[in-house]
C-alpha atoms as a PDB file:
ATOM      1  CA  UNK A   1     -86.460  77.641  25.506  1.00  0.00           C
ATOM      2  CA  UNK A   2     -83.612  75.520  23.817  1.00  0.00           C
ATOM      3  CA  UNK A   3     -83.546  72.291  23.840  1.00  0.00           C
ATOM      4  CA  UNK A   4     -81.910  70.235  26.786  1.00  0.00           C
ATOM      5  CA  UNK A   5     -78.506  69.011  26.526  1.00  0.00           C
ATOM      6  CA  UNK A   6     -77.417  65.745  28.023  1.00  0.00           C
ATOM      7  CA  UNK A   7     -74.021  65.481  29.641  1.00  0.00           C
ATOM      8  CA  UNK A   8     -72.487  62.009  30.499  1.00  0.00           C
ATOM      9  CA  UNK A   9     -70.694  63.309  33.897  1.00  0.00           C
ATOM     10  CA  UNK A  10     -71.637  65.696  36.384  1.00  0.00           C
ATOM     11  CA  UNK A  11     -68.836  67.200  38.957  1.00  0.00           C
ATOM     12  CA  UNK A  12     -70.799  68.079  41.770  1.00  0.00           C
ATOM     13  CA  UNK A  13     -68.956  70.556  44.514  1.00  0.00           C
ATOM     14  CA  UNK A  14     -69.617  72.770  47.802  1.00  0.00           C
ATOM     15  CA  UNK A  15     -67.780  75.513  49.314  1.00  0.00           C
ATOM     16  CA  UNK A  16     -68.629  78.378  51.885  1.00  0.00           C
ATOM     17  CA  UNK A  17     -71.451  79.867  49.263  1.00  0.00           C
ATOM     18  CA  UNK A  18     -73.129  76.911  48.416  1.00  0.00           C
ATOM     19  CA  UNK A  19     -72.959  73.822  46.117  1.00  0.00           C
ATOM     20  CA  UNK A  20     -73.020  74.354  42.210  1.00  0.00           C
ATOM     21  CA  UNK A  21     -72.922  70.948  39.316  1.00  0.00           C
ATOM     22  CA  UNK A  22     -70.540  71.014  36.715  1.00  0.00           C
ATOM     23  CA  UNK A  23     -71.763  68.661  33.223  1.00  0.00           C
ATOM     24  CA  UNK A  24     -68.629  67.314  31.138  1.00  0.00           C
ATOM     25  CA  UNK A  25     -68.875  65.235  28.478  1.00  0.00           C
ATOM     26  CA  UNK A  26     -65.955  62.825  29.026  1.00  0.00           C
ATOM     27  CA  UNK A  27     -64.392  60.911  32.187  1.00  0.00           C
ATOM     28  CA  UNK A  28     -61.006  62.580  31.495  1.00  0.00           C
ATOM     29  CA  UNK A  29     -62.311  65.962  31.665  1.00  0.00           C
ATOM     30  CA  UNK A  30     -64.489  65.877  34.405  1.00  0.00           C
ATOM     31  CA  UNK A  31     -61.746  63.566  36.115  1.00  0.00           C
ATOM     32  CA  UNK A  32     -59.446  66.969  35.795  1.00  0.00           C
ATOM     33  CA  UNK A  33     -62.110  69.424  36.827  1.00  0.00           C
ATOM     34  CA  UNK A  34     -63.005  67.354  40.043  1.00  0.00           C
ATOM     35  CA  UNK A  35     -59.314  66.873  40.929  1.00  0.00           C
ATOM     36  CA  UNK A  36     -58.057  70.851  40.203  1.00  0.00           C
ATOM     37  CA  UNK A  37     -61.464  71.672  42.563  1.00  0.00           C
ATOM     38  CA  UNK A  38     -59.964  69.608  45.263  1.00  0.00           C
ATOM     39  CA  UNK A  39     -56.691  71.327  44.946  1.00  0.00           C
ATOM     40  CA  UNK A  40     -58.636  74.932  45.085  1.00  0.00           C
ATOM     41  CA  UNK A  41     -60.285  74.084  48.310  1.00  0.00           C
ATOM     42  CA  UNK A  42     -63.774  73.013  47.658  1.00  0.00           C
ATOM     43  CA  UNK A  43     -65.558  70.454  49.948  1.00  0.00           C
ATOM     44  CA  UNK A  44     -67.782  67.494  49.176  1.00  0.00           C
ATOM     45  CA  UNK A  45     -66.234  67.179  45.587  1.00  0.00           C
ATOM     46  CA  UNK A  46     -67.893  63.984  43.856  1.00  0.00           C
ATOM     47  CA  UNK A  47     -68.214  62.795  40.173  1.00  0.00           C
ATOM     48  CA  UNK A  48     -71.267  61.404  39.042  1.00  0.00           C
ATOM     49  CA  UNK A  49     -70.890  58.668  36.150  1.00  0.00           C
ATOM     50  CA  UNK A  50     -73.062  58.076  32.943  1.00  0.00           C
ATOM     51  CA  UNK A  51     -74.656  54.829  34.806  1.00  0.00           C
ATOM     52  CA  UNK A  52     -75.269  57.190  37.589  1.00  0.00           C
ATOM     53  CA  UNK A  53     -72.341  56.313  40.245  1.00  0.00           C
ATOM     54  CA  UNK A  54     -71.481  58.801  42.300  1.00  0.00           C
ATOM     55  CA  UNK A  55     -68.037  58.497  42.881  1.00  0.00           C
ATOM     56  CA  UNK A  56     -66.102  60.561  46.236  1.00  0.00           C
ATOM     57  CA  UNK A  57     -62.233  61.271  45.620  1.00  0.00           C
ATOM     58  CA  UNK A  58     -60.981  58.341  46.640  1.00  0.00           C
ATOM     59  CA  UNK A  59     -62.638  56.363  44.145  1.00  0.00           C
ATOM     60  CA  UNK A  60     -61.349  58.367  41.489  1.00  0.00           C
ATOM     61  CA  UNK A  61     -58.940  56.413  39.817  1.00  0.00           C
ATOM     62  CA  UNK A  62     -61.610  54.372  38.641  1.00  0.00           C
ATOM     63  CA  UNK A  63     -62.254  57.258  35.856  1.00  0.00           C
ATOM     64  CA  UNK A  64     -59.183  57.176  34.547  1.00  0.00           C
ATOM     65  CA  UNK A  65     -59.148  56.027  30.976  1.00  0.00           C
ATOM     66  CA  UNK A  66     -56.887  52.481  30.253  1.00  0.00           C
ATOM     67  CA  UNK A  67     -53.189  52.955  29.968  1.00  0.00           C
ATOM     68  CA  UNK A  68     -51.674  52.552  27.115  1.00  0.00           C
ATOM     69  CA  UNK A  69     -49.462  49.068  28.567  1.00  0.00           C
ATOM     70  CA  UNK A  70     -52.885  47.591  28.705  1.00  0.00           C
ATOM     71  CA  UNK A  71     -53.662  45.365  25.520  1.00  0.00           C
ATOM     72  CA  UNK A  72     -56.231  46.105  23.034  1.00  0.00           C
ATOM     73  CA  UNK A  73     -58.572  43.766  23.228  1.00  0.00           C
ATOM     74  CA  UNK A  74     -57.715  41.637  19.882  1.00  0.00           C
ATOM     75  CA  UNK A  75     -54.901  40.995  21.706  1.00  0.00           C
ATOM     76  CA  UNK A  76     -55.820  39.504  25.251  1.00  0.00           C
ATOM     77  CA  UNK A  77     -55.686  35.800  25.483  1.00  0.00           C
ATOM     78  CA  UNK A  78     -58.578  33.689  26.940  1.00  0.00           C
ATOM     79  CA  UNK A  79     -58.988  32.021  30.038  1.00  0.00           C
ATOM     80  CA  UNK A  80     -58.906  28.945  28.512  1.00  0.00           C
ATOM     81  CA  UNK A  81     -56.407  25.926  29.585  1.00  0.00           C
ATOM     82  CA  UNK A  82     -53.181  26.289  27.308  1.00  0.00           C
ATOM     83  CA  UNK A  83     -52.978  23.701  24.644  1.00  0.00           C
ATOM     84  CA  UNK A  84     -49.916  20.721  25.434  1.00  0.00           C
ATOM     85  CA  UNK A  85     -46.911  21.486  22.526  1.00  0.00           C
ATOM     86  CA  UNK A  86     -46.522  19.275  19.984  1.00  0.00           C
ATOM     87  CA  UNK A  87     -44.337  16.156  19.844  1.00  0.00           C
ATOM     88  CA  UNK A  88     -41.440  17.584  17.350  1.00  0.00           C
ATOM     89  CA  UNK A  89     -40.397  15.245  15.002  1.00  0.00           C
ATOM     90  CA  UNK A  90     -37.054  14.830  13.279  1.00  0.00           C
ATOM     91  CA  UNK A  91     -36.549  15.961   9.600  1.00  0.00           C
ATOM     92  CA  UNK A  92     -35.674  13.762   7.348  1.00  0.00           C
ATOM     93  CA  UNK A  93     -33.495  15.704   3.921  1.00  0.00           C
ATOM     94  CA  UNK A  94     -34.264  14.370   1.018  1.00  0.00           C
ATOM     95  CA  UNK A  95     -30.529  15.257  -0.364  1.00  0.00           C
ATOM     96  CA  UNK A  96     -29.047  13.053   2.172  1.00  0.00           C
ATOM     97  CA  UNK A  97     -27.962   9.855   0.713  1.00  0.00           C
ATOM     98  CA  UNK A  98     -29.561   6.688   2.238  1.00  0.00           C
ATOM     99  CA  UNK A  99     -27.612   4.469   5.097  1.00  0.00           C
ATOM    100  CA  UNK A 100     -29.755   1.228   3.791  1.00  0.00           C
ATOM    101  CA  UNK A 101     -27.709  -1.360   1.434  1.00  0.00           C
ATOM    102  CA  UNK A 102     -29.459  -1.978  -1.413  1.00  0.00           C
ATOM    103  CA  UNK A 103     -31.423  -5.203  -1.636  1.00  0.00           C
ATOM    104  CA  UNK A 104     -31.553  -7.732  -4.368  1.00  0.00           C
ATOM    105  CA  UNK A 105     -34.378  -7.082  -6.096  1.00  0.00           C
ATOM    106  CA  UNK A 106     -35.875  -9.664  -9.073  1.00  0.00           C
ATOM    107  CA  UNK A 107     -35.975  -8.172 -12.466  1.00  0.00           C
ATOM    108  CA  UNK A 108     -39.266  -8.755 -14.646  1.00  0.00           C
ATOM    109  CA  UNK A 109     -37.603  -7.959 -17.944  1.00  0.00           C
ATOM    110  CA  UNK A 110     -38.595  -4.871 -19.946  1.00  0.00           C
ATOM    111  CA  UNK A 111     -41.890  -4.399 -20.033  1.00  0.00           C
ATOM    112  CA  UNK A 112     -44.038  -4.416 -23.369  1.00  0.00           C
ATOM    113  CA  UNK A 113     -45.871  -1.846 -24.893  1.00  0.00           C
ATOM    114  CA  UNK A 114     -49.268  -2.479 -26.509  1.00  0.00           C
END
């Protein structure tokens, strides 16, 4: 006897002849099975998760894998309160020639080198 496989979802279903289980090994495939078994007719048609929730057709769209709209999740933003911006301040240019008069200032003389 081999050795036992272990299947993340199971697509359970009943018609007329009885009920039969159906592993897959990802939500978007066993998402399709269940919902193509619904359109065939079959009764009772539930998906059972990994963490063992059984989900019935309605509940389906939980399955469905994240759309691609959604943002990775190096991308979402906290919860946190958003920070207050900055006060700007004005640039001063360097290049720009000064509006101050020049000052008398004392002259010392040259200065002497030792």
């Amino acid at each position: 006897m081999g050795r036992a496989i272990r299947v993340p979802y199971l697509v359970s279903r009943t018609n007329e002849y009885g009920s039969s289980n159906l592993g897959r090994g990802t939500a978007a495939v066993a998402l399709r099975l269940a919902r193509r078994l619904l359109r065939e007719g079959y009764m009772d048609v539930r998906v059972c998760t990994r963490r063992g929730r059984i989900l019935q057709p309605n509940e389906f769209d939980q399955l469905e894998p994240a759309k691609e709209s959604d943002m990775a999740k190096g991308q979402q933003r906290g919860n946190r309160e958003a920070k207050k911006p900055k006060k700007e301040k004005s640039k001063v240019i360097a290049a720009a020639p000064s509006r101050k008069e020049a000052a008398w200032q004392p002259d010392f003389g040259p200065a002497k080198k030792k």
